[in-house]
Protein backbone atom coordinates (compact mmCIF):
# COMPACT_ATOMS: atom_id res chain seq x y z
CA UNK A 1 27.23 -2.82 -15.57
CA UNK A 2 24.22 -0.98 -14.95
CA UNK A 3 24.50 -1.60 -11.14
CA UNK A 4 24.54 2.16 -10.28
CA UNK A 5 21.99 3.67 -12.22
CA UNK A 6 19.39 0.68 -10.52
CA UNK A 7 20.65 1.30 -6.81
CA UNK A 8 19.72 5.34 -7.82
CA UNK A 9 16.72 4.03 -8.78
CA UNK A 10 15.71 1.98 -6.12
CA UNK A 11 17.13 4.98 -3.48
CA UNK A 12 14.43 7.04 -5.33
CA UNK A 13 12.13 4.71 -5.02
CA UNK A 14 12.71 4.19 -1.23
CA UNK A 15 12.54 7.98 -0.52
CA UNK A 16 9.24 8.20 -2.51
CA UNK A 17 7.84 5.66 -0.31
CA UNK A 18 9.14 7.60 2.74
CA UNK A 19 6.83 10.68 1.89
CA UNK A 20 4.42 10.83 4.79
CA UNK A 21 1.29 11.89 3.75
CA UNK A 22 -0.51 11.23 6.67
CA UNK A 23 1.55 13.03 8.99
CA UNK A 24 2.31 16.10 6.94
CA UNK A 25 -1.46 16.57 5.54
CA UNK A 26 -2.67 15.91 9.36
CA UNK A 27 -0.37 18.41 11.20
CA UNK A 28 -0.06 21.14 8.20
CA UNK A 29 -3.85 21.19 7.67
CA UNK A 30 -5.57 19.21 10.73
CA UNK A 31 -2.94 20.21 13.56
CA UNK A 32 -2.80 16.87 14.56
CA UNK A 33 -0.12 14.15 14.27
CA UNK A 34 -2.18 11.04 13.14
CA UNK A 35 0.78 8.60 14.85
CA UNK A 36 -0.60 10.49 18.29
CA UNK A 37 -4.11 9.26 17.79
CA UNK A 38 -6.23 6.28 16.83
CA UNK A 39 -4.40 3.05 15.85
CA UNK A 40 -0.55 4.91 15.80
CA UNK A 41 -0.23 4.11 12.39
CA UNK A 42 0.53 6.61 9.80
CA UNK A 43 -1.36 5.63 7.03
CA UNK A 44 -4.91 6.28 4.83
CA UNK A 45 -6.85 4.09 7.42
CA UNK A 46 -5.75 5.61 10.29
CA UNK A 47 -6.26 8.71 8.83
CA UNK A 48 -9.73 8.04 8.10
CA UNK A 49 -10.50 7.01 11.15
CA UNK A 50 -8.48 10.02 13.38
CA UNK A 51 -9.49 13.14 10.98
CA UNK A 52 -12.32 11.66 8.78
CA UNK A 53 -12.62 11.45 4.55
CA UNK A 54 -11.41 15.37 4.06
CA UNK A 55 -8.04 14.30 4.62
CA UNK A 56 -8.05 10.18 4.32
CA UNK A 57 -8.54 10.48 0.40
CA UNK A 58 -5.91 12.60 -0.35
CA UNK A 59 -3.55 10.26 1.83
CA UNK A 60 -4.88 7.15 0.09
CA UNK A 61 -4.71 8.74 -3.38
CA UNK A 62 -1.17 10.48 -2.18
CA UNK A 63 -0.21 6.81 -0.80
CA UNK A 64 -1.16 4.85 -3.77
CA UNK A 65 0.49 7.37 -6.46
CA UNK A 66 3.62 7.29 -4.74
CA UNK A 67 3.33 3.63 -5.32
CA UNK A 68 2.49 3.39 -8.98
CA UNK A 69 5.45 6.27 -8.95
CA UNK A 70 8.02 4.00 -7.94
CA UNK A 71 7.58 1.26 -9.98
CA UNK A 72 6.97 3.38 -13.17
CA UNK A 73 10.80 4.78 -12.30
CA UNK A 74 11.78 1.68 -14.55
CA UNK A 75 11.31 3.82 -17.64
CA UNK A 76 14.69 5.62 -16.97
CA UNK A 77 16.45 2.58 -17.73
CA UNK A 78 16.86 1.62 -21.44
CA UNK A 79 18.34 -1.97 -20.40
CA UNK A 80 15.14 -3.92 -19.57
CA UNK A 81 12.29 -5.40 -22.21
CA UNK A 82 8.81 -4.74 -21.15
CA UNK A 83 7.06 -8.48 -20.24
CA UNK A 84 10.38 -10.14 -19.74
CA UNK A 85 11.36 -11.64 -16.24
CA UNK A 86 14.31 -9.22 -15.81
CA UNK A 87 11.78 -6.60 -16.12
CA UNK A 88 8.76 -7.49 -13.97
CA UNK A 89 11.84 -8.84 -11.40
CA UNK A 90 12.96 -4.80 -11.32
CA UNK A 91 9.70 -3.94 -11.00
CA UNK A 92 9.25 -5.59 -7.97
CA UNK A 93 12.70 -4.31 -6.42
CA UNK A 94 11.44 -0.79 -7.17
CA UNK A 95 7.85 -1.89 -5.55
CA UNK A 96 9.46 -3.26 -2.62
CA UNK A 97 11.74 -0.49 -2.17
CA UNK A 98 9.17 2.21 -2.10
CA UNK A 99 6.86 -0.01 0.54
CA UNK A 100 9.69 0.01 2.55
CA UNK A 101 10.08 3.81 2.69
CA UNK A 102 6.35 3.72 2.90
CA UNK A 103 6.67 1.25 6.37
CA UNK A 104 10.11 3.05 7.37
CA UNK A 105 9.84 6.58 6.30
CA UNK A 106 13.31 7.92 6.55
CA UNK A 107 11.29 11.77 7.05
CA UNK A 108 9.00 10.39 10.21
CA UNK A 109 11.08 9.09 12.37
CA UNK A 110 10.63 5.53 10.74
CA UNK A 111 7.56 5.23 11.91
CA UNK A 112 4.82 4.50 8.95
CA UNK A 113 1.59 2.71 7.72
CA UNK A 114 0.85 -0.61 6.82
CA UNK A 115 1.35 -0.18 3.37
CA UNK A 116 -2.29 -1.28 1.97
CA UNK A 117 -2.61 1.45 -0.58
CA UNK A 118 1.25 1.66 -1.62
CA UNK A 119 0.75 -1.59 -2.73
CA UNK A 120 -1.89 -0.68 -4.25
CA UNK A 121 0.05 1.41 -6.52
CA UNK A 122 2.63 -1.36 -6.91
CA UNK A 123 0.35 -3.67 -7.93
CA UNK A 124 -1.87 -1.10 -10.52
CA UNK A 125 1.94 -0.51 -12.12
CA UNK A 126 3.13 -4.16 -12.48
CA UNK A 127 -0.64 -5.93 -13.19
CA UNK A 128 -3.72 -3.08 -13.57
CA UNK A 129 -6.73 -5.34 -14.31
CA UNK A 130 -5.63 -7.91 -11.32
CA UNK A 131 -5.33 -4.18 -9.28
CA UNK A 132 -8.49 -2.61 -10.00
CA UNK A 133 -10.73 -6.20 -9.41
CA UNK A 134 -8.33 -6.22 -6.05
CA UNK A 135 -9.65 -2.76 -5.18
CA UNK A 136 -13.27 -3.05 -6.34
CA UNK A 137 -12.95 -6.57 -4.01
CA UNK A 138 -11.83 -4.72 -0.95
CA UNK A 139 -14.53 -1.67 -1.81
CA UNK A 140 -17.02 -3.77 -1.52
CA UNK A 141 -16.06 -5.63 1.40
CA UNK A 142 -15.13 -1.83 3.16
CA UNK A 143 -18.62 -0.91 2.65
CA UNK A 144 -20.44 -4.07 3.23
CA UNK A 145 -18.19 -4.62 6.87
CA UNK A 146 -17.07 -1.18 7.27
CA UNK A 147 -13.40 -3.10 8.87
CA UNK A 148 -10.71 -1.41 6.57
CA UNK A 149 -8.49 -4.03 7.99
CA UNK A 150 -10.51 -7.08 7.17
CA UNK A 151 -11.03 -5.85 3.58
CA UNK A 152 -7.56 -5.20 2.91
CA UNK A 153 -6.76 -8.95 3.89
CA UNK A 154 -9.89 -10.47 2.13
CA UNK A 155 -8.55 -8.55 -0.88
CA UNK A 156 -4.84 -9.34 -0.29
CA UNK A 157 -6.31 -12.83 -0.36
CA UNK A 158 -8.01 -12.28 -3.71
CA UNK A 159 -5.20 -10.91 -5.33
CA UNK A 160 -3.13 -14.54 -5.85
CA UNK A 161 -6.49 -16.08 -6.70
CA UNK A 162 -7.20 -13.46 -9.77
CA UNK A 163 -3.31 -13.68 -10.80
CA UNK A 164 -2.91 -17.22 -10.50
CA UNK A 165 -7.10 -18.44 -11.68
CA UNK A 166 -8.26 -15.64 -13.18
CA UNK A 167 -5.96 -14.22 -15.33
CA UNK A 168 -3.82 -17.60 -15.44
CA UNK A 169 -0.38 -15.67 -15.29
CA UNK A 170 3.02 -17.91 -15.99
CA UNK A 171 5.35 -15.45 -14.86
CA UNK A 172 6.96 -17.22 -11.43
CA UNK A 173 7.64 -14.26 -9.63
CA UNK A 174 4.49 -12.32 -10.33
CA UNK A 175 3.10 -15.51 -8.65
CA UNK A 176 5.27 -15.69 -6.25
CA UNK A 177 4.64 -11.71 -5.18
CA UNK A 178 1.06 -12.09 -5.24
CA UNK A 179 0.94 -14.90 -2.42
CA UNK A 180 4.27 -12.77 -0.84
CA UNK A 181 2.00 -10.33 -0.49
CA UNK A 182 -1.21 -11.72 1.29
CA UNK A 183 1.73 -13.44 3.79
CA UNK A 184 2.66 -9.62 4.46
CA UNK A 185 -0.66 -8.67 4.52
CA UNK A 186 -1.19 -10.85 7.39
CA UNK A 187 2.18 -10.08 9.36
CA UNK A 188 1.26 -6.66 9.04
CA UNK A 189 -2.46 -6.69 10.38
CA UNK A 190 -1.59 -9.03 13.44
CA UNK A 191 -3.11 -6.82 16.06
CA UNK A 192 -6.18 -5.80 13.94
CA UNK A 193 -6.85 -9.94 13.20
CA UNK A 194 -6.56 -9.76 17.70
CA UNK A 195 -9.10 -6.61 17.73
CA UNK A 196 -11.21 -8.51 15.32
CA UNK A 197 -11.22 -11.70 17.30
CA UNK A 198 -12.00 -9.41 20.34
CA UNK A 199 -14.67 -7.60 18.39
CA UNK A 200 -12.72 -4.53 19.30
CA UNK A 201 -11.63 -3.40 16.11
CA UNK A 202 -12.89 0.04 15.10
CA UNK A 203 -15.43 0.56 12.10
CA UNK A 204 -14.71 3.65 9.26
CA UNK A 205 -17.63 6.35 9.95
CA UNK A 206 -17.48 7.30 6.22
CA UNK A 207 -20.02 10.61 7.48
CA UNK A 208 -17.74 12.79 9.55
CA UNK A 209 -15.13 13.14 11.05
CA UNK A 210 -14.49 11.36 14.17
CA UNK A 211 -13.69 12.52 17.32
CA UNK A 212 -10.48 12.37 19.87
C-alpha cells in the first residue's frame, strides 16, 4: 500500500548520498579532482589528506549531514511508529540507500568514498548517544595515531560493543546493523589494513595542507 511513496523515499535518499562533496568542493574551490590524487577515493579522508582541513571539514560535515538527511526522510511518512521495528527497519533502508549513493554516486561517475562519515550520519539519526561515543572513540584514536583509517575501524568496532554492552539495546536489527557495519567497515578498508601491515599507510597532517 504504501510501496510507492517508500521507493520515492529511498530514491531520495540514494541521490542524497550521491552528492559528491569531495569532488565538487575540490575542483570548484581547490581546482583539483581529489579521485586524481592521494588514495583515489572521494571522500573526507582523502580530502584531508590531498587539500588539507580548509576543505576536509566541510566534506566531512557535508558527508555526515547528508547522512543524518536521509534517514530523517522517514518523517514524510505518517505510516510508521517511532521505536517500533517497522520503523528503525525503514530507517535502515533509507541509511543504506543513501551510503550507497554515497559509495556509487550516480553524479561522479560512480566512483565514491568509503562511507565513514555517511554513516556517521546514519548512525547519529537512528542511535545519537551510541554515535557521538562512536565519534569521540575514533577522535581520540585520529589524534592519538593520526591513521584515519585505523580509527574509523577501531570505532566501527566500538560501535556493536556500546549498542549491544553499553546501552544493552533489544532491538534485533539495530544489533544486527551495528556488527553489519564493522563487517563493512572492514571490506571497505582492505587496502588501508595492507598499507598498515606494510607501515605504508599515510598519517593526517592536521597543520597544512599537503602537497602533490
Amino acid at each position: 500500500m504504501h510501496l510507492g511513496l517508500n521507493t520515492l523515499l529511498i530514491v531520495i535518499a540514494y541521490i542524497l548520498g550521491s552528492i559528491p562533496s569531495a569532488v565538487w568542493i575540490g575542483k570548484m574551490f581547490f581546482g583539483k579532482d581529489v579521485r586524481e590524487h592521494g588514495s583515489g577515493n572521494a571522500g573526507a579522508t582523502n580530502t584531508f589528506r590531498v587539500l588539507g582541513p580548509k576543505a576536509g571539514f566541510p566534506v566531512f560535515a557535508i558527508d555526515v549531514f547528508k547522512g543524518w538527511l536521509s534517514v530523517k526522510l522517514i518523517y514524510f511518512t505518517y505510516y510508521y511508529i517511532p521505536e517500533t521495528g517497522d520503523y528503525i527497519n525503514f530507517q535502515f533502508l533509507l541509511g543504506a540507500a543513501a551510503l550507497i549513493g554515497h559509495i556509487f554516486p550516480v553524479f561522479a561517475q560512480f566512483k565514491g568514498g568509503k562511507g565513514v562519515a555517511s554513516l556517521l550520519g546514519i548512525v547519529l539519526a537512528i542511535h545519537p548517544w551510541a554515535a557521538l561515543a562512536t565519534f569521540g572513540i575514533w577522535f581520540i584514536c585520529l589524534l592519538i595515531t593520526r591513521f584515519v583509517s585505523l580509527s574509523s575501524m577501531i570505532a566501527a568496532f566500538s560501535f556493536p560493543v556500546l549498542i549491544i554492552v553499553v546501552f544493552e539495546t533489544k532491538t534485533p536489527s539495530l544489533i544486527i546493523f551495528s556488527l553489519v557495519l564493522f563487517a563493512l567497515l572492514l571490506f571497505t578498508h582492505q587496502k588501508n589494513i595492507e598499507r598498515l601491515i606494510k607501515r605504508e599507510e599515510n598519517k593526517v597532517n592536521f597543520r597544512k595542507k599537503n602537497k602533490q
